[in-house]
Protein backbone atom coordinates (compact mmCIF):
# COMPACT_ATOMS: atom_id res chain seq x y z
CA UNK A 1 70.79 -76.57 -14.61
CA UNK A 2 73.16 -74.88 -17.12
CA UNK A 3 72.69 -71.11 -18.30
CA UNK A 4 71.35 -72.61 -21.70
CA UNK A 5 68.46 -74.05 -19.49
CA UNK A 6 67.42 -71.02 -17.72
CA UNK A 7 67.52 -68.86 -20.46
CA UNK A 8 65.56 -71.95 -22.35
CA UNK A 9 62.87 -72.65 -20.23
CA UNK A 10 61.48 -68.78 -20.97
CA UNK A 11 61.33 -69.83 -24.75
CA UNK A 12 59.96 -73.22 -24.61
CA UNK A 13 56.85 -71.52 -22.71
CA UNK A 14 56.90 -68.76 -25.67
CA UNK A 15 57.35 -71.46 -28.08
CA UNK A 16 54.18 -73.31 -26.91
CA UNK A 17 52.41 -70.30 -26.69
CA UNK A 18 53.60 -70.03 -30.73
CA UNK A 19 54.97 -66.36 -30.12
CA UNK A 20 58.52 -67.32 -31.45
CA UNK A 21 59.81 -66.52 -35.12
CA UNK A 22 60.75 -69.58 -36.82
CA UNK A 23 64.35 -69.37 -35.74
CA UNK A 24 64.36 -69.23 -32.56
CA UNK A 25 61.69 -71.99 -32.64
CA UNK A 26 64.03 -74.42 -34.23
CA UNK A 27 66.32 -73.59 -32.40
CA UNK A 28 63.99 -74.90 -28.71
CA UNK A 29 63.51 -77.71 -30.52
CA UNK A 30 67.10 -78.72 -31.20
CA UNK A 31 68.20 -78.34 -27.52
CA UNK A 32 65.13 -80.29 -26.33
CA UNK A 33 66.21 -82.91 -28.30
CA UNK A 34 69.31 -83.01 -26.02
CA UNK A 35 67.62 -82.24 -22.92
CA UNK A 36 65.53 -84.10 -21.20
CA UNK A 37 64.78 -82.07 -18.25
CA UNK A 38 63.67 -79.13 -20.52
CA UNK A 39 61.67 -81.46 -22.94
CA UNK A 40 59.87 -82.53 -19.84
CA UNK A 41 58.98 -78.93 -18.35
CA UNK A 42 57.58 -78.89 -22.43
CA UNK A 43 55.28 -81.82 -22.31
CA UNK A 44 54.10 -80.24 -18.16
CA UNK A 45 52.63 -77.40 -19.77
CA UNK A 46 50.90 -78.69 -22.94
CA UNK A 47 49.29 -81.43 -19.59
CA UNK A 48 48.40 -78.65 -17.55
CA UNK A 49 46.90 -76.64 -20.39
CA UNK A 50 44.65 -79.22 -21.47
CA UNK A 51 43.98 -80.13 -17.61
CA UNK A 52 43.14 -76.07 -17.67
CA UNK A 53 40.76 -76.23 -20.34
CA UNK A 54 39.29 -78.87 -18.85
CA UNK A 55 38.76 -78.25 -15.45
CA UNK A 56 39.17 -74.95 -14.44
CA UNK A 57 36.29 -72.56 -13.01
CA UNK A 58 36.16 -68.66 -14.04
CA UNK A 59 36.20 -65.96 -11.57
CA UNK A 60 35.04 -62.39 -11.99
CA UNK A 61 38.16 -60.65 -11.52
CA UNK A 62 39.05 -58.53 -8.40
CA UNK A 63 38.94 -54.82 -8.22
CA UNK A 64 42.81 -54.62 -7.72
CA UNK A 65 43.19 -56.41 -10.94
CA UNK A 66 40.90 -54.30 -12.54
CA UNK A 67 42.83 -50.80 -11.28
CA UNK A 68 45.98 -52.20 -11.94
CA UNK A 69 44.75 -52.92 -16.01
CA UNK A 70 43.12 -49.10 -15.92
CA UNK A 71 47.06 -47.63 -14.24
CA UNK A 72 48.52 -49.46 -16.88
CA UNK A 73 46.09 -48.87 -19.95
CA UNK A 74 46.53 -45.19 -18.21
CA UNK A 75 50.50 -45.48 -18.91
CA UNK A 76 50.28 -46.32 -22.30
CA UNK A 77 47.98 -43.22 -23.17
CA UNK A 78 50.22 -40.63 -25.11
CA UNK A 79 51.02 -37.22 -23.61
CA UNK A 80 50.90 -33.90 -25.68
CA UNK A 81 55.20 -34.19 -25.84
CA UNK A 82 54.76 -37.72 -26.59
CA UNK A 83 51.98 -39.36 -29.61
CA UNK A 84 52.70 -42.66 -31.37
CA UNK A 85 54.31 -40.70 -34.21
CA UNK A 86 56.75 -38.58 -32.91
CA UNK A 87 58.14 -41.19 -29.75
CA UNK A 88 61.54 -41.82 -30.09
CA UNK A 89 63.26 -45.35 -29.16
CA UNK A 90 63.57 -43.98 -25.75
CA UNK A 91 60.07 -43.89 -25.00
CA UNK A 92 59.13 -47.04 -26.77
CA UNK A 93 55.84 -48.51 -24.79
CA UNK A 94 55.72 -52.21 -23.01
CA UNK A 95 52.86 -53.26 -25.59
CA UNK A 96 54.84 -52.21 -28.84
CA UNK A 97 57.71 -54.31 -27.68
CA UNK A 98 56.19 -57.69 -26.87
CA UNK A 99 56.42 -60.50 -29.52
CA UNK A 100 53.77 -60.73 -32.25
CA UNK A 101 52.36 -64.41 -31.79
CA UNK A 102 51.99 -66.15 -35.35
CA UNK A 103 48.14 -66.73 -35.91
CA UNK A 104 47.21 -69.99 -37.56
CA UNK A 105 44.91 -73.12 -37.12
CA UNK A 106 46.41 -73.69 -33.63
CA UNK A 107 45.93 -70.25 -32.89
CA UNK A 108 43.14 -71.30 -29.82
CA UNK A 109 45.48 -73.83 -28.77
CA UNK A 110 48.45 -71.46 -28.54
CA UNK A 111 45.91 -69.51 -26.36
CA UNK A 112 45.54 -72.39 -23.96
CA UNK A 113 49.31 -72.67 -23.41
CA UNK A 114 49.80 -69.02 -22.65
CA UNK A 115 47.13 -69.27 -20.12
CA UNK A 116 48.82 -72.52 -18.61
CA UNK A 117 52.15 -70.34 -18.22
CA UNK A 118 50.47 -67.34 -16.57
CA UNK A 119 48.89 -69.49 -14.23
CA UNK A 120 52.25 -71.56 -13.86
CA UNK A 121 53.61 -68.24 -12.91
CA UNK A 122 50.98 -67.44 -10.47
CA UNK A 123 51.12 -70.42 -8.41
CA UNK A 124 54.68 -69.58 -7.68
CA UNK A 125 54.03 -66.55 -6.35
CA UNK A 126 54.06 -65.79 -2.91
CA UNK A 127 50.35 -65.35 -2.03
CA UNK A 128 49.91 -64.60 1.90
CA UNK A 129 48.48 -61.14 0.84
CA UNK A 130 51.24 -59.03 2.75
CA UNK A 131 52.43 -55.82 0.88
CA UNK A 132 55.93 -57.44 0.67
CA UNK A 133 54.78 -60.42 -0.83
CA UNK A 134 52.82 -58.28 -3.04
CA UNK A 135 55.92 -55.86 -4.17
CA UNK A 136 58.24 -59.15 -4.84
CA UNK A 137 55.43 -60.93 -7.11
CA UNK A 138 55.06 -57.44 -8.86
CA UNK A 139 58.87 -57.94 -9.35
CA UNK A 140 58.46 -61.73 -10.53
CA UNK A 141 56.06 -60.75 -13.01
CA UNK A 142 57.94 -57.62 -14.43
CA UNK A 143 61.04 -60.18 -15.44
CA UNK A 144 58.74 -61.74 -17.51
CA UNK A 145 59.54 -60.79 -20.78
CA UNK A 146 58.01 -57.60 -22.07
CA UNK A 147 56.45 -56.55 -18.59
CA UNK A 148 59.76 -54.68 -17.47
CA UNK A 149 60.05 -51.40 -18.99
CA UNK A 150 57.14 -48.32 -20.45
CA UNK A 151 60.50 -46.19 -20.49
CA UNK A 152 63.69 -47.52 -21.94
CA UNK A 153 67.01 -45.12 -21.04
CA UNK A 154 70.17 -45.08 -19.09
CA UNK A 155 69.57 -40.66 -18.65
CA UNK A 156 67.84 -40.03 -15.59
CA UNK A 157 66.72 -36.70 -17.42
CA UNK A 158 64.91 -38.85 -19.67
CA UNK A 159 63.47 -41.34 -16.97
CA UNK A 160 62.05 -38.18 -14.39
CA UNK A 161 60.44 -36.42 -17.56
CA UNK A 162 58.48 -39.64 -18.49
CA UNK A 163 56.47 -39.80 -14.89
CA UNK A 164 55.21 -36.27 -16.05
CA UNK A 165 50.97 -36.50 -16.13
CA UNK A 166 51.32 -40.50 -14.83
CA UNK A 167 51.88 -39.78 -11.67
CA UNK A 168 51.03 -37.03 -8.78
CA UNK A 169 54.35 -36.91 -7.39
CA UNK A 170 57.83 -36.59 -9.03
CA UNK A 171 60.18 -39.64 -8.06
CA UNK A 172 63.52 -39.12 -7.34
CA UNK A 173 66.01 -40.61 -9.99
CA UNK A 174 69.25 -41.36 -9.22
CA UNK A 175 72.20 -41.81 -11.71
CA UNK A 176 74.16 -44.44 -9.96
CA UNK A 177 76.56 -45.80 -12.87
CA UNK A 178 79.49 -44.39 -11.09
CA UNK A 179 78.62 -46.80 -8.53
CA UNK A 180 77.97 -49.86 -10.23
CA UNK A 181 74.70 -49.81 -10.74
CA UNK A 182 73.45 -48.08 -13.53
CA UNK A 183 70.06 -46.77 -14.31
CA UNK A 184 67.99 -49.03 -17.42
CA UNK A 185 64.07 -47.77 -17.88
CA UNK A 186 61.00 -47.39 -15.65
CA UNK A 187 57.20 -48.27 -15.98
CA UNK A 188 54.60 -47.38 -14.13
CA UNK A 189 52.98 -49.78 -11.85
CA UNK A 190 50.14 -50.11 -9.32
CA UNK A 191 50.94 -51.15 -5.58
CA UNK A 192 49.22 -50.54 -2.39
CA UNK A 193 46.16 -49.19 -3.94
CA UNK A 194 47.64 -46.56 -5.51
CA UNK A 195 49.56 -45.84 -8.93
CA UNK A 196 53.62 -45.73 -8.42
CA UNK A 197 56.90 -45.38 -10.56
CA UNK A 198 59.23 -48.08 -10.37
CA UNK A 199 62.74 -47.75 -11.51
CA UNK A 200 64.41 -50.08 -12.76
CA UNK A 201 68.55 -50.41 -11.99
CA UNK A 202 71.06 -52.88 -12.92
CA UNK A 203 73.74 -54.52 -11.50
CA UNK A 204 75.76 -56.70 -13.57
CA UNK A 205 73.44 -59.07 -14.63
CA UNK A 206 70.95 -58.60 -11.74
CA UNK A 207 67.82 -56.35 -12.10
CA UNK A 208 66.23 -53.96 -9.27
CA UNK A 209 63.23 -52.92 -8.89
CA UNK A 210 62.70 -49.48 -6.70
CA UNK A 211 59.69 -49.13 -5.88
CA UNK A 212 58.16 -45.50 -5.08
CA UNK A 213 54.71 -43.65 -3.50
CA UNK A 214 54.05 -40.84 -1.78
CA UNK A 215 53.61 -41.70 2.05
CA UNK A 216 52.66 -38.94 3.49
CA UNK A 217 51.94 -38.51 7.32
CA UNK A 218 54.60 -41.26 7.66
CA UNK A 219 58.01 -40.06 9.65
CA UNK A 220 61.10 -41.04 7.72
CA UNK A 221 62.76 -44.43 8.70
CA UNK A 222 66.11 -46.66 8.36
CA UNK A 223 65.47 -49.48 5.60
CA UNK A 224 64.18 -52.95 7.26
CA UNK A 225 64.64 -55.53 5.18
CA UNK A 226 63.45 -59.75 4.20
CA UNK A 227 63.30 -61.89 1.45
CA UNK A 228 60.31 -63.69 -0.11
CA UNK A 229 60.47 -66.82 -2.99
CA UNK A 230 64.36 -66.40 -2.98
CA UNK A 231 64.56 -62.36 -3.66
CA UNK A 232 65.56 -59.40 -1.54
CA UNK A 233 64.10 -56.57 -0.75
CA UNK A 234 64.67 -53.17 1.63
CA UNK A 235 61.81 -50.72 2.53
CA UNK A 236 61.91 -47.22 3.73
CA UNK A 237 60.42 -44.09 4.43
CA UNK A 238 62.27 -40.77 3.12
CA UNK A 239 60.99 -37.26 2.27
CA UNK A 240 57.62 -38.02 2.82
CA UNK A 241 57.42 -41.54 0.34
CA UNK A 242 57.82 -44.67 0.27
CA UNK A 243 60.60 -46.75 -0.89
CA UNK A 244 60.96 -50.55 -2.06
CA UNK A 245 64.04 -51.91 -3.55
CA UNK A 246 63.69 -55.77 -4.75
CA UNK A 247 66.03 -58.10 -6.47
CA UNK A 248 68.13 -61.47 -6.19
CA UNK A 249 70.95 -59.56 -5.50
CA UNK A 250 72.93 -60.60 -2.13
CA UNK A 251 71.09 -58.47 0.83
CA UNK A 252 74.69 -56.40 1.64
CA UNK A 253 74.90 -55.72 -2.48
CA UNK A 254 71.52 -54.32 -1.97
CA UNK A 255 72.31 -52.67 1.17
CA UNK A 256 74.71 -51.04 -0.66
CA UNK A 257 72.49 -49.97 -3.25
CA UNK A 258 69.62 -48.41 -0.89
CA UNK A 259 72.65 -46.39 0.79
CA UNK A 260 73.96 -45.17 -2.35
CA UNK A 261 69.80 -43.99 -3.09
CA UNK A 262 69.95 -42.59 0.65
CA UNK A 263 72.60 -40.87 0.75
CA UNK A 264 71.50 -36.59 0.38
């Protein structure tokens, strides 16, 4: 699979889903006509919508769905330094960046396809109910696209500020450009029964995810590390909370990272 591909198979499920300006949906369309194995990831998804729609059996959803919703409904809420006319591009929120899906006729059928992809994505996920498997599919679903960032910035005096009335706790934020891996944006997210920050870092073209809650009554620890579904992660314990970094990087590129965050 060539770059194109990857980077196309995240529109064609937009493009079904009918949340693509009519550019770049012309422009799906002209490379499936040259690609076969895309066209047929196109044609999987309009079948398993309609096998969806068909078949499928509703659930009442689960209370840790329903507090991670309220910790994220909870992010977007304005502060007193911060309304919805007076944030600046730095502090742009996930919902006002996400693609504006054009209503029409089909616009109940476009809903079936974006169901069919968030399900897609679910079954992928690692599901064994551990919290590692639970930190890496938080991971998988944040590179979807508008799910990565409440806080877009490089300035870790931007970042730190933002946690401000989110959270109980002030995360430590690390500006690691120097080293290679600069700082991008952070969002709040909801792990382990309890609200947490996660940072988001950046290595070349690989994203991290660090992870962090208070842990208190836990001694501090070395990092122990794994992988789940193909991505990386460390864990540790330091000045009383708890630390996750995730991402495809190679486990001794992230090794390197967590000893850059380590080190005093």
């Amino acid at each position: 699979m060539n770059k194109d591909c990857v980077r196309m198979r995240l529109l064609v499920q937009a493009d079904v889903d009918g949340e693509l300006p009519a550019a770049s949906a012309a422009g799906v369309e002209a490379h499936l006509e040259g690609c076969p194995e895309c066209a047929t990831l196109q044609a999987q998804l309009i079948s398993f919508s309609r096998r969806m729609r068909q078949e499928a059996t509703c659930y009442a959803a689960p209370e840790h769905l329903h507090a991670a919703v309220r910790a994220r409904l909870a992010a977007m809420a304005p502060t007193a330094k911060e309304g919805p006319e007076t944030a600046n591009d730095n502090h742009v929120s996930w919902w006002r960046r996400l693609p504006r899906p054009r209503l029409g006729p089909a616009a109940p059928f476009s809903a079936g396809f974006a169901l069919a992809a968030c399900l897609a994505l679910v079954f992928i996920l690692p599901h064994t109910g551990s919290l590692p498997d639970a930190v890496v599919s938080d991971h998988i679903r944040a590179l979807q696209p508008g799910h990565l960032m409440d806080v877009v910035s490089t300035d870790q005096h931007t970042v730190k500020p933002w946690f401000d009335g989110r959270l109980d706790f002030a995360p430590p934020v690390k500006d690691l450009k120097p080293q290679g891996f600069p700082l991008v944006g952070g969002r709040l997210d909801y792990l382990d029964n309890k609200k947490v920050a996660a940072l988001i870092y950046q290595r070349r073209q690989h994203l991290i995810d660090l992870y962090v809650w208070l842990d208190s009554g836990h001694l501090d620890h070395g990092p122990t590390e794994g992988s789940r579904s193909g991505y990386n992660f460390q864990h540790w314990s330091q000045d009383g909370m708890a630390f996750w970094a995730v991402s495809d990087l190679a486990p001794d590129q992230l090794a390197e990272f967590v000893a850059l965050l380590r080190a005093k």
